[in-house]
Protein backbone atom coordinates (compact mmCIF):
# COMPACT_ATOMS: atom_id res chain seq x y z
CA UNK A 1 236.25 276.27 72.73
CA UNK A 2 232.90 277.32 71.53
CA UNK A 3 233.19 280.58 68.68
CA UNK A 4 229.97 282.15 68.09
CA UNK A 5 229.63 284.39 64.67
CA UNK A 6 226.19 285.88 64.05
CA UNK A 7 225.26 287.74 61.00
CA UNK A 8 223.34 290.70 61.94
CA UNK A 9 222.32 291.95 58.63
CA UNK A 10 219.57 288.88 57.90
CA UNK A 11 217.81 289.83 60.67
CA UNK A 12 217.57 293.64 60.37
CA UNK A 13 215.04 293.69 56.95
CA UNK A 14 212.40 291.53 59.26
CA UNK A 15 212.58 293.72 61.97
CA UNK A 16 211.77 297.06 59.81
CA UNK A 17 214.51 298.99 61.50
CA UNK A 18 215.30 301.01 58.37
CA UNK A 19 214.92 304.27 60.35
CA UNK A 20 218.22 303.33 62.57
CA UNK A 21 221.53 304.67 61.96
CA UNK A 22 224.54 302.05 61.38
CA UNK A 23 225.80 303.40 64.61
CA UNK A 24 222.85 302.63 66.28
CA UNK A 25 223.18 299.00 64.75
CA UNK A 26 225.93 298.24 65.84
CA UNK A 27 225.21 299.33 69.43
CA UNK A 28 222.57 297.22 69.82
CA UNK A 29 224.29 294.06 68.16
CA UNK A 30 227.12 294.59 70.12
CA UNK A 31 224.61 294.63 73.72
CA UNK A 32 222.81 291.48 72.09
CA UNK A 33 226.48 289.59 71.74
CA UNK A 34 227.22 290.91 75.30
CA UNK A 35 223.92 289.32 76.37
CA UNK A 36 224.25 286.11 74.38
CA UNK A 37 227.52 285.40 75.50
CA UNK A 38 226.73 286.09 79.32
CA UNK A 39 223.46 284.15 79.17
CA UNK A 40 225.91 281.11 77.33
CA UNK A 41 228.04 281.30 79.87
CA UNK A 42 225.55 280.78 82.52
CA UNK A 43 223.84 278.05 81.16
CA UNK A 44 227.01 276.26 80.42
CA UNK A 45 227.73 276.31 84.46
CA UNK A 46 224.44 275.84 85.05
CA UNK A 47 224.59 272.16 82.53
CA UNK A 48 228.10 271.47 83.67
CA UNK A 49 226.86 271.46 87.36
CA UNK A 50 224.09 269.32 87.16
CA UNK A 51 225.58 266.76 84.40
CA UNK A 52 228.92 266.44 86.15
CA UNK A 53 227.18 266.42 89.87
CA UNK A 54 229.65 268.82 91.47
CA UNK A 55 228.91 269.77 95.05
CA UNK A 56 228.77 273.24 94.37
CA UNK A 57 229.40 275.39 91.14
CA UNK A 58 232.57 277.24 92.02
CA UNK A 59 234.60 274.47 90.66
CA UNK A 60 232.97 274.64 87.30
CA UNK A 61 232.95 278.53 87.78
CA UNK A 62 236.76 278.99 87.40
CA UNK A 63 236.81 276.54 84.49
CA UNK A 64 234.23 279.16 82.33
CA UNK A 65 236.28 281.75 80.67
CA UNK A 66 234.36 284.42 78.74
CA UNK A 67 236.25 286.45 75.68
CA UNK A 68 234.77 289.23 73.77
CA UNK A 69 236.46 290.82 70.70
CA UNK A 70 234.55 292.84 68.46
CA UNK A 71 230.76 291.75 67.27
CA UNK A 72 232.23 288.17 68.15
CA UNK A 73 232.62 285.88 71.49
CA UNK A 74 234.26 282.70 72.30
CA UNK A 75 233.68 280.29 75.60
CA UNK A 76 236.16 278.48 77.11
CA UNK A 77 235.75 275.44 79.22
CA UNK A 78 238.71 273.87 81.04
CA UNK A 79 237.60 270.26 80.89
CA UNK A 80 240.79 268.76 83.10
CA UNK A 81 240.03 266.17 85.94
CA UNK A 82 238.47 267.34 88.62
CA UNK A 83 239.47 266.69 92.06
CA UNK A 84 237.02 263.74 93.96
CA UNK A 85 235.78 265.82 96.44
CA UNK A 86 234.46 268.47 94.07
CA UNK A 87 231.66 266.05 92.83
CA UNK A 88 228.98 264.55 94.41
CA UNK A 89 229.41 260.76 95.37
CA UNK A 90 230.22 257.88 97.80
CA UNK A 91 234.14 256.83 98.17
CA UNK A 92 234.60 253.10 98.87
CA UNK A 93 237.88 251.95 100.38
CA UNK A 94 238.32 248.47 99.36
CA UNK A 95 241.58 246.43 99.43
CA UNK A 96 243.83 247.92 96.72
CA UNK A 97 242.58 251.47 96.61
CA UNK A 98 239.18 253.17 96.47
CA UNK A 99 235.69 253.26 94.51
CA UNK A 100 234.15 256.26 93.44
CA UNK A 101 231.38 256.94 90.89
CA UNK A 102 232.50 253.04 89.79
CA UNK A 103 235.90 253.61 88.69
CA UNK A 104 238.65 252.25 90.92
CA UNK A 105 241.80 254.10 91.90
CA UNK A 106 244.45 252.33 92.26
CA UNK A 107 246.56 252.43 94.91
CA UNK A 108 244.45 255.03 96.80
CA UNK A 109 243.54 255.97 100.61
CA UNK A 110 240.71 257.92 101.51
CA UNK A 111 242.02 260.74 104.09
CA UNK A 112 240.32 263.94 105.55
CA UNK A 113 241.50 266.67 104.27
CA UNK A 114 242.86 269.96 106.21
CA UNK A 115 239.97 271.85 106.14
CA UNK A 116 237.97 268.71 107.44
CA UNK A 117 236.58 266.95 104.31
CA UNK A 118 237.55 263.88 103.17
CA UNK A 119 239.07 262.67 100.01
CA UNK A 120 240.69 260.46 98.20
CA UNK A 121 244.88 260.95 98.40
CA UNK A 122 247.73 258.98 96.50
CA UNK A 123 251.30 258.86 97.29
CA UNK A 124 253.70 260.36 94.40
CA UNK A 125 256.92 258.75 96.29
CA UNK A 126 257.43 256.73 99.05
CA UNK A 127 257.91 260.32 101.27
CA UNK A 128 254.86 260.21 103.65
CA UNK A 129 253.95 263.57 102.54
CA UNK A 130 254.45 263.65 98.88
CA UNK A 131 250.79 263.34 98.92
CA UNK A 132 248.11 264.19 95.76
CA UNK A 133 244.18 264.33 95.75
CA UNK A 134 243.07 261.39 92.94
CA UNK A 135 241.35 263.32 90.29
CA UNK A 136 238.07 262.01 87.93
CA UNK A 137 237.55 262.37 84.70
CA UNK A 138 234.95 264.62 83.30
CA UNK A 139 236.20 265.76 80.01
CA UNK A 140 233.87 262.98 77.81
CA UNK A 141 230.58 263.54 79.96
CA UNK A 142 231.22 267.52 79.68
CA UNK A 143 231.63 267.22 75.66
CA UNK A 144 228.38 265.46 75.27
CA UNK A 145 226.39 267.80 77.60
CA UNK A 146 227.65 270.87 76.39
CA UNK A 147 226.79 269.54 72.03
CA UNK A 148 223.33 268.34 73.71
CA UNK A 149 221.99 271.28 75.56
CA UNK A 150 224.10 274.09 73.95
CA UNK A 151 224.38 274.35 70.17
CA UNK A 152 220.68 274.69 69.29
CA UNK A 153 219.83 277.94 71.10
CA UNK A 154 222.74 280.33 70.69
CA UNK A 155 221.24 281.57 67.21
CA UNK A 156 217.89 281.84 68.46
CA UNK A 157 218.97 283.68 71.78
CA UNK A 158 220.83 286.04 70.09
CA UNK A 159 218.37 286.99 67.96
CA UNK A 160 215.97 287.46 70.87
CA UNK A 161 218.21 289.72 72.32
CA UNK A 162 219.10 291.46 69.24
CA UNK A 163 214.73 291.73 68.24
CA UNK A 164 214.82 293.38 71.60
CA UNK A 165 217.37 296.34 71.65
CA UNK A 166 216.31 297.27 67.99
CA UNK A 167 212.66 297.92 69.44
CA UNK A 168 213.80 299.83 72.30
CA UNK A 169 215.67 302.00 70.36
CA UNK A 170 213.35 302.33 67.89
CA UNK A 171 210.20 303.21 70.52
CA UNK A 172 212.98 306.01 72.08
CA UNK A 173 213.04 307.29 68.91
CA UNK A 174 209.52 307.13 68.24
CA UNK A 175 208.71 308.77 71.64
CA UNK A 176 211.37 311.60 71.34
CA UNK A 177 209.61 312.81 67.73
């Protein structure tokens, strides 16, 4: 879980917004958070995707959760396996079970699925239909992308986004005297 806390009140003196209201403040902090946190949450999918290799982003979609309390946000990102054929990659049947990404699956068959793409199954019991799709670790390679790529720009973003609304308002202002 990623918790993002800014403090607004460093970066007001800079911008010379001294002829804003509090209210007006806090409205446009509270647009730059709501801006931050989508724009976080997009580039999080967007790393995600291309680190992990999936074959298309909905699977990494459902795994983003977005929460928004206050002048503060927090990301969530389910990091469980994720099923083989979400990612991109080659399976190998060999004698004991099946290759993928070089890690070997014990005990594993490589089946087509029902809606026609294939995948690697394994049997819970002996019942011939107690079936479950093998699933790949991602959590590790997720971690290390996210602390790479993420932590740096949050501040700056926000900030950007914060510099932004504060002129706005300000040249409304200016432009309804």
């Amino acid at each position: 879980m990623i918790k993002i806390d800014i403090d607004t009140k460093q970066i007001l003196p800079a911008l010379g917004a001294v002829e804003l209201t509090q209210k007006e403040i806090n409205a446009a902090a509270h647009r730059a958070y709501q801006r931050t946190a989508k724009a976080v949450q997009r580039h999080v999918l967007k790393v995600l995707s291309k680190e992990l290799e999936t074959k298309n982003s909905k699977a990494m979609r459902r795994r983003i959760v977005l929460k928004r309390r206050g002048g503060k946000f927090s990301l969530f990102v389910g990091l469980n396996d994720l099923p083989v054929s979400a990612l991109k990659g080659r399976m190998k049947q060999v004698s004991n079970g099946v290759v993928f990404r070089s890690q070997r699956f014990e005990k594993a068959f490589i089946a087509k699925m029902p809606n026609g793409k294939k995948s690697a199954w394994l049997r819970r019991t002996k019942d011939r239909m107690s079936l479950s799709e093998v699933k790949a670790p991602i959590q590790d390679d997720a971690e290390k992308a996210i602390r790479r790529q993420l932590y740096d720009d949050i501040v700056e973003l926000f900030r950007h986004h914060f510099e932004t609304d504060i002129k706005g308002r300000l040249a409304k202002k200016a432009a309804k005297l």
